[in-house]
C-alpha atoms as a PDB file:
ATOM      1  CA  UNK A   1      56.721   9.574  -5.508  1.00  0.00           C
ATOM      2  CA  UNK A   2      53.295   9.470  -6.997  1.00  0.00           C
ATOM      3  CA  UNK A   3      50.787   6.707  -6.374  1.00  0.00           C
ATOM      4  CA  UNK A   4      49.922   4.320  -9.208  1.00  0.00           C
ATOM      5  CA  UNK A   5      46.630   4.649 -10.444  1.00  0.00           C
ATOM      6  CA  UNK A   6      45.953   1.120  -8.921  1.00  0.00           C
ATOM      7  CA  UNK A   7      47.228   2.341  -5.887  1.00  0.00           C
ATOM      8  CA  UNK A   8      44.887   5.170  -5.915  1.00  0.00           C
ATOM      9  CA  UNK A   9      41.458   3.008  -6.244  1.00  0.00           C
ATOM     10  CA  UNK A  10      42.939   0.695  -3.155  1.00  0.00           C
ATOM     11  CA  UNK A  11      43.050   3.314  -1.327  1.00  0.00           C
ATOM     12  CA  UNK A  12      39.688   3.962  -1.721  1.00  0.00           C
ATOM     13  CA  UNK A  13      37.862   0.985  -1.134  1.00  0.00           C
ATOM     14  CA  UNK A  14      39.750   0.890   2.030  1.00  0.00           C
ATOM     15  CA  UNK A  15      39.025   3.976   2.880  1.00  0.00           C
ATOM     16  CA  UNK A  16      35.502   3.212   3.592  1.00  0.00           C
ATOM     17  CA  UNK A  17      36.651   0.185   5.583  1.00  0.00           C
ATOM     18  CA  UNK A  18      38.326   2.061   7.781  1.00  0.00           C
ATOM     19  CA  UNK A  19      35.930   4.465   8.416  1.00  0.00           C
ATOM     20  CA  UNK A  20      33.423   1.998   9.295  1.00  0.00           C
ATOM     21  CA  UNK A  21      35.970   0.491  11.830  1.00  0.00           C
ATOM     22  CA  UNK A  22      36.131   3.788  13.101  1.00  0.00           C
ATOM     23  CA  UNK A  23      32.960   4.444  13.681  1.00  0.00           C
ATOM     24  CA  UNK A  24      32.125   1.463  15.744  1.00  0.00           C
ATOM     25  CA  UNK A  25      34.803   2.082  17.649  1.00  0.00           C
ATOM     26  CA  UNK A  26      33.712   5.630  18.626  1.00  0.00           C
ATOM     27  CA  UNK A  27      29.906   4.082  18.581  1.00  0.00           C
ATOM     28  CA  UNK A  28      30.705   0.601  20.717  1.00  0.00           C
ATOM     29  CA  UNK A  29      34.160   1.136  22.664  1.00  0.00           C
ATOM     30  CA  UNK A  30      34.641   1.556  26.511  1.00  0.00           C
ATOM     31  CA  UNK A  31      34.468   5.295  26.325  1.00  0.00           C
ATOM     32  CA  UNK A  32      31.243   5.453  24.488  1.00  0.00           C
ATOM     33  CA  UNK A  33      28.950   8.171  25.510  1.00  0.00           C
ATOM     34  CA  UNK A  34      27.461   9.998  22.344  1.00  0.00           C
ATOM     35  CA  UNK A  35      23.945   9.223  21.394  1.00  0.00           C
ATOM     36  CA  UNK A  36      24.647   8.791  17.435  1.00  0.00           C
ATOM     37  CA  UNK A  37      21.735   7.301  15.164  1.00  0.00           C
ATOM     38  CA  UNK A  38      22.632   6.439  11.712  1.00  0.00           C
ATOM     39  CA  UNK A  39      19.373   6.425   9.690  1.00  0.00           C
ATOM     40  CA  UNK A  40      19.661   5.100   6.032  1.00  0.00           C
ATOM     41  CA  UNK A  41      16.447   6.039   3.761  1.00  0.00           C
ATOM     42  CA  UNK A  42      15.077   6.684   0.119  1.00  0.00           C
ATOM     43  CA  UNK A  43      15.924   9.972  -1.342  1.00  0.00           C
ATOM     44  CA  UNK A  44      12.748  11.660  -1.682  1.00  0.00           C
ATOM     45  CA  UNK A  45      11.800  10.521   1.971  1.00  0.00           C
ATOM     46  CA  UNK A  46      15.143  12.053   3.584  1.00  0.00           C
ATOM     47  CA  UNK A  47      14.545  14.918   2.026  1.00  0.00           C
ATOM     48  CA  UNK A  48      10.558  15.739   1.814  1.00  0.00           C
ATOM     49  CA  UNK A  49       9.180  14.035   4.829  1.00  0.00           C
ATOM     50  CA  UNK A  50      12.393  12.933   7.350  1.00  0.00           C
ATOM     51  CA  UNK A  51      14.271  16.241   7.165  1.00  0.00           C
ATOM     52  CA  UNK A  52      11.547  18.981   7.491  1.00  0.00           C
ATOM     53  CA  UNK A  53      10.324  17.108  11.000  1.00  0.00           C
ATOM     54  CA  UNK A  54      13.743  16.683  12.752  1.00  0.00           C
ATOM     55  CA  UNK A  55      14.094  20.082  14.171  1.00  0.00           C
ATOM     56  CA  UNK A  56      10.640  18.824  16.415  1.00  0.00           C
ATOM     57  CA  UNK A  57      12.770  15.650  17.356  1.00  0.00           C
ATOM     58  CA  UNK A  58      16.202  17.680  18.282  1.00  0.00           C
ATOM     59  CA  UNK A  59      13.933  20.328  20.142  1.00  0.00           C
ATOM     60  CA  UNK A  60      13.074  17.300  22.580  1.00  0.00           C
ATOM     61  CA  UNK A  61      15.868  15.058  22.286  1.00  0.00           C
ATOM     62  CA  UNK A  62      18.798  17.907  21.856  1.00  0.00           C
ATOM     63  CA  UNK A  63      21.812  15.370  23.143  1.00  0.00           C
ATOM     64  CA  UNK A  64      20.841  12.637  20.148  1.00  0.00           C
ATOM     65  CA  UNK A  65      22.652  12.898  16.891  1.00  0.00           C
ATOM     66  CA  UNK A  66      20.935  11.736  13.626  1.00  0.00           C
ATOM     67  CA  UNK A  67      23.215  11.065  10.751  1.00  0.00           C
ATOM     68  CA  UNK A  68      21.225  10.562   7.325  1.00  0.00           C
ATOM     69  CA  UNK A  69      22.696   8.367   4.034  1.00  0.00           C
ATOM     70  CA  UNK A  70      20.310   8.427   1.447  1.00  0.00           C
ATOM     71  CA  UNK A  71      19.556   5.453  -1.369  1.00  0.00           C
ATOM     72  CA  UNK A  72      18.489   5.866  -4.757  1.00  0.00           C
ATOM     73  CA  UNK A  73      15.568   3.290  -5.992  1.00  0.00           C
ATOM     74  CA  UNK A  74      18.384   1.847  -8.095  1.00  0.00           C
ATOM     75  CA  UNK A  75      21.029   0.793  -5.395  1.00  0.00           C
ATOM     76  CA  UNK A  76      20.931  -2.717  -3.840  1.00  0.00           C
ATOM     77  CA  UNK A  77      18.397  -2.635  -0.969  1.00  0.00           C
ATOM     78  CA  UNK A  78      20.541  -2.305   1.857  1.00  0.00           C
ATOM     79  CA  UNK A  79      24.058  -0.885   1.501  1.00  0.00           C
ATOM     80  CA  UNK A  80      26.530   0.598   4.454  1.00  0.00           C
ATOM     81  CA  UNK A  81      25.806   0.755   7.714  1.00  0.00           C
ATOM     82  CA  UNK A  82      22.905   2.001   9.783  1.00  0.00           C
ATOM     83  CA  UNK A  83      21.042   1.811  12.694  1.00  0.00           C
ATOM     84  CA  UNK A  84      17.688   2.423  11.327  1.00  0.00           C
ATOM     85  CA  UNK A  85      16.721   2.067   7.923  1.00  0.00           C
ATOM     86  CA  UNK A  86      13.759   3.057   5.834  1.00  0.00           C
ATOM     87  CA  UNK A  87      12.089   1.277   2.866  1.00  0.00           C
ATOM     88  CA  UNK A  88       9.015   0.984   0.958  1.00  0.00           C
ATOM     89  CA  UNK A  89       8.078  -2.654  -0.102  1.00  0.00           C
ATOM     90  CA  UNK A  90      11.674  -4.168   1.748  1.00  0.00           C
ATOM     91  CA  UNK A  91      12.256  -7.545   0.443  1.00  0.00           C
ATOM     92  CA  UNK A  92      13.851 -10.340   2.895  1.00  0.00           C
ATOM     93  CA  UNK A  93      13.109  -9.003   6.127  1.00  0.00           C
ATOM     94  CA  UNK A  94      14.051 -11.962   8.734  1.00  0.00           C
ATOM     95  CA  UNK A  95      16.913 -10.155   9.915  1.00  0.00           C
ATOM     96  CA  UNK A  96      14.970  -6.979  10.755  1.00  0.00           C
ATOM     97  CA  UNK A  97      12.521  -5.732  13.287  1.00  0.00           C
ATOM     98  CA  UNK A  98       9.888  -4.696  10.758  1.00  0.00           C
ATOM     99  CA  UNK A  99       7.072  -1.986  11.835  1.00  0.00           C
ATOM    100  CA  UNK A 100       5.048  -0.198   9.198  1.00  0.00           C
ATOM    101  CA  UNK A 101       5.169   4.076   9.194  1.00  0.00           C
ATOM    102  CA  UNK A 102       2.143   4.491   7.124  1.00  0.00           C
ATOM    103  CA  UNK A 103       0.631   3.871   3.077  1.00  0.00           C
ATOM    104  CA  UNK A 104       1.208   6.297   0.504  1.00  0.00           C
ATOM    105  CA  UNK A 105      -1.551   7.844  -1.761  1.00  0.00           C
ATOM    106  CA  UNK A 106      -1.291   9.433  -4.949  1.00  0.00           C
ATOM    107  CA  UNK A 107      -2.477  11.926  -7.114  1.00  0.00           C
ATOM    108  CA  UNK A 108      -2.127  14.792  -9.306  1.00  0.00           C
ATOM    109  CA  UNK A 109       0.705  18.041  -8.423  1.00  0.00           C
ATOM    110  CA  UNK A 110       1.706  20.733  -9.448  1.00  0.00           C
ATOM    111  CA  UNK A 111       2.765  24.339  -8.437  1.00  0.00           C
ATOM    112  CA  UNK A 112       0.478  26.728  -7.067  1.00  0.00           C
ATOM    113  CA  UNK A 113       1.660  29.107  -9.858  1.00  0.00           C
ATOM    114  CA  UNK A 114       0.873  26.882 -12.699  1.00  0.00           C
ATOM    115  CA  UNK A 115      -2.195  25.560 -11.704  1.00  0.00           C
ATOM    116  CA  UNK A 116      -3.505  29.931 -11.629  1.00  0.00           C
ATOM    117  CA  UNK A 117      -2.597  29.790 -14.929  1.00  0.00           C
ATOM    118  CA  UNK A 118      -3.878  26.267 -16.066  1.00  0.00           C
ATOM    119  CA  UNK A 119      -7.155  26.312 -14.532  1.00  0.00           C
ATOM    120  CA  UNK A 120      -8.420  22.512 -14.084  1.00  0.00           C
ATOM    121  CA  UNK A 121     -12.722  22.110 -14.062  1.00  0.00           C
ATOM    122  CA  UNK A 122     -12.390  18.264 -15.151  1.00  0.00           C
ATOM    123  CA  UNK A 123      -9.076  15.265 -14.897  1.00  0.00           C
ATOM    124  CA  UNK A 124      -9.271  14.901 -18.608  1.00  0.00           C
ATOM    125  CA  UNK A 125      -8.419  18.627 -18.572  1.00  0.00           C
ATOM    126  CA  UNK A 126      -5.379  17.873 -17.891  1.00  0.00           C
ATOM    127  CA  UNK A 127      -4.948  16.771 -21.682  1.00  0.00           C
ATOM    128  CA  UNK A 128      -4.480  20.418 -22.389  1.00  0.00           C
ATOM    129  CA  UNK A 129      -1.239  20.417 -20.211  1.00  0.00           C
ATOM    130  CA  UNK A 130       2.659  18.689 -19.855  1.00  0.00           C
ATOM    131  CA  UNK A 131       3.011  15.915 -18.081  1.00  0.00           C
ATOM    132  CA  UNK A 132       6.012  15.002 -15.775  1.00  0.00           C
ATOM    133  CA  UNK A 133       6.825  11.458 -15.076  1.00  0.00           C
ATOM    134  CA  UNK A 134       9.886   9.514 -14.055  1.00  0.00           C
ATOM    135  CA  UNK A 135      11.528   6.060 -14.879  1.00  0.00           C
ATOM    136  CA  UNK A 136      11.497   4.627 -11.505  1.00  0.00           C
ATOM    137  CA  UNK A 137       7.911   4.872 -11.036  1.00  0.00           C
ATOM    138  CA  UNK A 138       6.366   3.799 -14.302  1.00  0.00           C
ATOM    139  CA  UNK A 139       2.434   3.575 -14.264  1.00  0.00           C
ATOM    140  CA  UNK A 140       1.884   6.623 -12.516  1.00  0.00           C
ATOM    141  CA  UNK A 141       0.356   8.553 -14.923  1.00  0.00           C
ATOM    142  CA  UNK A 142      -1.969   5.609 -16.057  1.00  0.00           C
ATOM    143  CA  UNK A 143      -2.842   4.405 -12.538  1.00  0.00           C
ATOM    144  CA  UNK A 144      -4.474   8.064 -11.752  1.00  0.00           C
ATOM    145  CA  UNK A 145      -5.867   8.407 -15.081  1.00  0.00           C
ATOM    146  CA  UNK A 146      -7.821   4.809 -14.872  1.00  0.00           C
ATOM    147  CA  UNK A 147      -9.127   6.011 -11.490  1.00  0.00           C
ATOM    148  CA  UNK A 148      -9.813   9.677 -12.922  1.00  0.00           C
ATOM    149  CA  UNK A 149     -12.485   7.456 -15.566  1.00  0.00           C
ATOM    150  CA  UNK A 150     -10.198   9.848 -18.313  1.00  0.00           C
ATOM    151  CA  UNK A 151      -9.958   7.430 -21.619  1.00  0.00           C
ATOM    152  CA  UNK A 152      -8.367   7.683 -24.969  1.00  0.00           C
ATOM    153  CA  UNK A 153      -6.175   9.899 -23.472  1.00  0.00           C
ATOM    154  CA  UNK A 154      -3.381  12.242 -25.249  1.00  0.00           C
ATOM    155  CA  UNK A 155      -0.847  14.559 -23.426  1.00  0.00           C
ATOM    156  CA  UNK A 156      -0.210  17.762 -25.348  1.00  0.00           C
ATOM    157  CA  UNK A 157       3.715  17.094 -24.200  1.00  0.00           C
ATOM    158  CA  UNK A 158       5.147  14.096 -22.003  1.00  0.00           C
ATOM    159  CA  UNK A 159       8.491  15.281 -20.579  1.00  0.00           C
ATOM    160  CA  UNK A 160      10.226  12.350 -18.477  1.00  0.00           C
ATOM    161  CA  UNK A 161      13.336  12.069 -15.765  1.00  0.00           C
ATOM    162  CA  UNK A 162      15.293   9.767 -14.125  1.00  0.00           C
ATOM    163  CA  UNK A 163      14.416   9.922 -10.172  1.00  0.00           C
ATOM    164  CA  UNK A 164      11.336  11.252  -8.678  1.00  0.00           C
ATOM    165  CA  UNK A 165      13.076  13.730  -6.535  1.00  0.00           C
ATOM    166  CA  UNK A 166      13.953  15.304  -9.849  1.00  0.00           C
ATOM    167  CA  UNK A 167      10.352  15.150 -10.944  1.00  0.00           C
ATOM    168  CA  UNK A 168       9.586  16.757  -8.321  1.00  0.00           C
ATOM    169  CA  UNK A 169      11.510  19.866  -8.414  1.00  0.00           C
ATOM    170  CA  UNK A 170      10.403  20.445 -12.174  1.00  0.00           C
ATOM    171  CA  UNK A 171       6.616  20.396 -10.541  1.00  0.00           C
ATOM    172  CA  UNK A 172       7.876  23.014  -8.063  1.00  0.00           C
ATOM    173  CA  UNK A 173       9.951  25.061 -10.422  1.00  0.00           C
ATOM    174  CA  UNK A 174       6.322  25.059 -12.680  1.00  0.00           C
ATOM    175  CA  UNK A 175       7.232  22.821 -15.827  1.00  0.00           C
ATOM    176  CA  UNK A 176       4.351  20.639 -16.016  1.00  0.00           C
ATOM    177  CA  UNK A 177       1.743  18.410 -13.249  1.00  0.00           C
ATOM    178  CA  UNK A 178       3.301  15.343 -11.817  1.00  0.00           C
ATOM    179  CA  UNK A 179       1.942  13.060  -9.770  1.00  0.00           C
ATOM    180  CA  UNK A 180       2.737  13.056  -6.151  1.00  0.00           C
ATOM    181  CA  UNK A 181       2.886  10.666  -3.079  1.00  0.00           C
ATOM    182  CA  UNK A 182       1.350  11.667   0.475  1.00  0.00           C
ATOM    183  CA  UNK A 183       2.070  12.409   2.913  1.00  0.00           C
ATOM    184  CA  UNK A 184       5.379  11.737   1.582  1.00  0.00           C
ATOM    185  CA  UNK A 185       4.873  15.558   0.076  1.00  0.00           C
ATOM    186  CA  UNK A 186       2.833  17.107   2.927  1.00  0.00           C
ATOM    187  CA  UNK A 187       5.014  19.362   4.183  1.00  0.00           C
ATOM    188  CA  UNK A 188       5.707  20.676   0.458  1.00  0.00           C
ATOM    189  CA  UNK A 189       2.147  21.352   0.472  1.00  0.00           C
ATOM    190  CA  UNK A 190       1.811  22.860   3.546  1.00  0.00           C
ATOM    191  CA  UNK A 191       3.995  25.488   2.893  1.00  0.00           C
ATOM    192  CA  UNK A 192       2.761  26.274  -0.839  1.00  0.00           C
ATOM    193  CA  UNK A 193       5.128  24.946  -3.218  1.00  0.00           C
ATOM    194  CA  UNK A 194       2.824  22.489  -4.633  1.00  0.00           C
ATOM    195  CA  UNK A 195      -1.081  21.889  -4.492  1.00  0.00           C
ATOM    196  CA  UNK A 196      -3.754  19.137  -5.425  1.00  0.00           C
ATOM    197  CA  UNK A 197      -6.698  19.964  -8.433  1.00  0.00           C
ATOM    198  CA  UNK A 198      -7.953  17.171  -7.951  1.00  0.00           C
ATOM    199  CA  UNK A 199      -7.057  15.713  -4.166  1.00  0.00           C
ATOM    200  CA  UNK A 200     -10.275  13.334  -4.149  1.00  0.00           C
ATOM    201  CA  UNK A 201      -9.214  11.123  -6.523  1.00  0.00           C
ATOM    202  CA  UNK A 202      -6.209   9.028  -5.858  1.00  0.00           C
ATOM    203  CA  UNK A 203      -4.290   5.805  -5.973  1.00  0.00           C
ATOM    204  CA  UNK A 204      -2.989   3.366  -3.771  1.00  0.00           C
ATOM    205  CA  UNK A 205       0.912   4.029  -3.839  1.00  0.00           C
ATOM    206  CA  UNK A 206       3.695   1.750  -1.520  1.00  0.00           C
ATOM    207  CA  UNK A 207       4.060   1.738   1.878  1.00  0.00           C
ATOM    208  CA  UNK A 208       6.949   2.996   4.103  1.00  0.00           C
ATOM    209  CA  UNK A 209       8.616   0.245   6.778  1.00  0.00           C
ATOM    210  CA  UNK A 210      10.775   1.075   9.462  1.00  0.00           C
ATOM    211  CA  UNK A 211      13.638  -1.856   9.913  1.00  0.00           C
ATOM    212  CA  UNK A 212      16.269  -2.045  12.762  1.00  0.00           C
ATOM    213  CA  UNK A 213      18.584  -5.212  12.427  1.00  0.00           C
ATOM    214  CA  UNK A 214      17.584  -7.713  14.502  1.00  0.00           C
ATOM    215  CA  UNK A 215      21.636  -8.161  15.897  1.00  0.00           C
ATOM    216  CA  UNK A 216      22.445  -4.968  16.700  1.00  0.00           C
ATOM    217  CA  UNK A 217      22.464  -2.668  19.833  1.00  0.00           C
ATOM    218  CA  UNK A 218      18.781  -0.924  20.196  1.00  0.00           C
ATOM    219  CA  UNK A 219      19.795   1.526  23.340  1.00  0.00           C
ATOM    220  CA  UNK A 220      17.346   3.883  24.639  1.00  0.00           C
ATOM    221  CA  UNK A 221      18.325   7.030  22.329  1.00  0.00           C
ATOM    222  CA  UNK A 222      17.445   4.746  19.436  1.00  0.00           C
ATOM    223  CA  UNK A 223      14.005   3.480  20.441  1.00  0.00           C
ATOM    224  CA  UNK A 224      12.988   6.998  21.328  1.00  0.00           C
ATOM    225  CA  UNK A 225      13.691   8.360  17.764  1.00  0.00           C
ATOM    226  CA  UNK A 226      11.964   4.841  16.946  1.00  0.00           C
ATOM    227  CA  UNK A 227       8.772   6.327  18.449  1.00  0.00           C
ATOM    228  CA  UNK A 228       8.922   9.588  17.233  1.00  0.00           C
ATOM    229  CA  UNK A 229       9.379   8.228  13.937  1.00  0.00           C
ATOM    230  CA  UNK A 230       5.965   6.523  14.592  1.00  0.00           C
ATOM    231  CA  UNK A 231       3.858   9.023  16.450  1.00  0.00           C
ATOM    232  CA  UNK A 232       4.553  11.779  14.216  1.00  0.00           C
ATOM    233  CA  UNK A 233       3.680   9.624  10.740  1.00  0.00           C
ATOM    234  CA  UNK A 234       0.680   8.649  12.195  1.00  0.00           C
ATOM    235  CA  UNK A 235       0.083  12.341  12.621  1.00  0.00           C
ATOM    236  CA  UNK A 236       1.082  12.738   9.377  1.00  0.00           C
ATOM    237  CA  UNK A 237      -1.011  10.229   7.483  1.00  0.00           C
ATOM    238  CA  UNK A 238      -4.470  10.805   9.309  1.00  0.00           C
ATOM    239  CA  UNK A 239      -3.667  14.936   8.360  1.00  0.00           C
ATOM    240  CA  UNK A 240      -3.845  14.119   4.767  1.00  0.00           C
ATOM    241  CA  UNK A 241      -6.081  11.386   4.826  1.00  0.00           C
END
């Protein structure tokens, strides 16, 4: 017997249903014990500031468990389920407990590498060089370059992408200057795979919003990651400030 093709997508919408019963069973039943935190959070923040910092969090709190889901800019703002979720600019929040993490600036990247080779004196240098942009942050380039007092100006080659995160590995791998968000990026910068010509002059960017729902279980495992979360972007922020 071979399941219909029908068959075959039921089974995997349900799939997920399941596994969410599942896990609040394991998370809520009698015999709960494990300290589980299910953190759900842009892309380019799991990955460039959340993840490089957790091995300080597990070093104190070695008995908690973080799980991380990631969201593109283009999914719907929430989606799954989570304990802790993190979001720059959230719409509705009146079902949330809604604490800032800190304000992004931005401003010209690019590798370490590149810039050796492309020496920068002046922003409107930068003319002589490729650009790197991406869809889901249009503006960017214009934002920096209003600030920069750089008119009339003309990229040698304009090379675009579709998320940030990929952006940002073509600045890394050496294709071009980007612009970058910190201290969303500090921790690239910190250990060389990207550096600031011009760190001076930058833009406002978004700011970053920690949101637990407002109905669910906060137990004590959860508001200490909570703080940590806090302390160490405040750290963060007045480092690259």
């Amino acid at each position: 017997m071979v399941a219909t093709t029908h068959a075959k997508a039921f089974a995997r919408e349900i799939s997920l249903a399941f596994d969410h019963i599942g896990d609040a069973a394991r998370r809520y039943g009698k015999t709960a014990h494990s300290k589980i935190i299910r953190v759900n959070a842009p892309a380019t923040f799991a990955m460039r500031w959340l993840i490089p910092r957790m091995t300080e969090f597990q070093e104190k709190h070695p008995s908690t468990e973080i799980r991380i889901s990631t969201a593109l800019s283009s999914d719907p703002i929430f989606k799954g389920s989570f304990d802790l979720a993190i979001r720059r600019s959230p719409g509705d929040q009146s079902q949330f407990e809604v604490t800032p993490l800190f304000a992004e600036k931005t401003t010209v990247i690019a590798s370490p590498t590149l810039l050796a080779k492309n020496r920068l004196h002046a922003p409107s240098d930068i003319a002589k060089a490729v650009l790197l942009s991406t869809e889901t942050r249009p503006g960017d380039w214009e934002a920096w370059l209003a600030v920069a007092g750089v008119k009339g100006f003309r990229p040698r080659q304009q090379l675009r992408f579709d998320h940030f995160f990929v952006t940002l590995q073509a600045v890394i791998d050496g294709m071009g200057f980007g612009i970058g968000t910190f201290p969303t990026l500090s921790a690239d910068e910190l250990s060389g795979r990207i550096a600031r010509p011009f760190p001076s002059i930058h833009t406002p960017g978004d700011t970053y919003f920690a949101l637990l729902p407002l109905d669910s279980d906060k137990p004590k495992h959860l508001r200490e990651f909570q703080e940590w979360m806090h302390a160490t972007a405040s750290a963060s922020a007045h480092d690259t400030s």
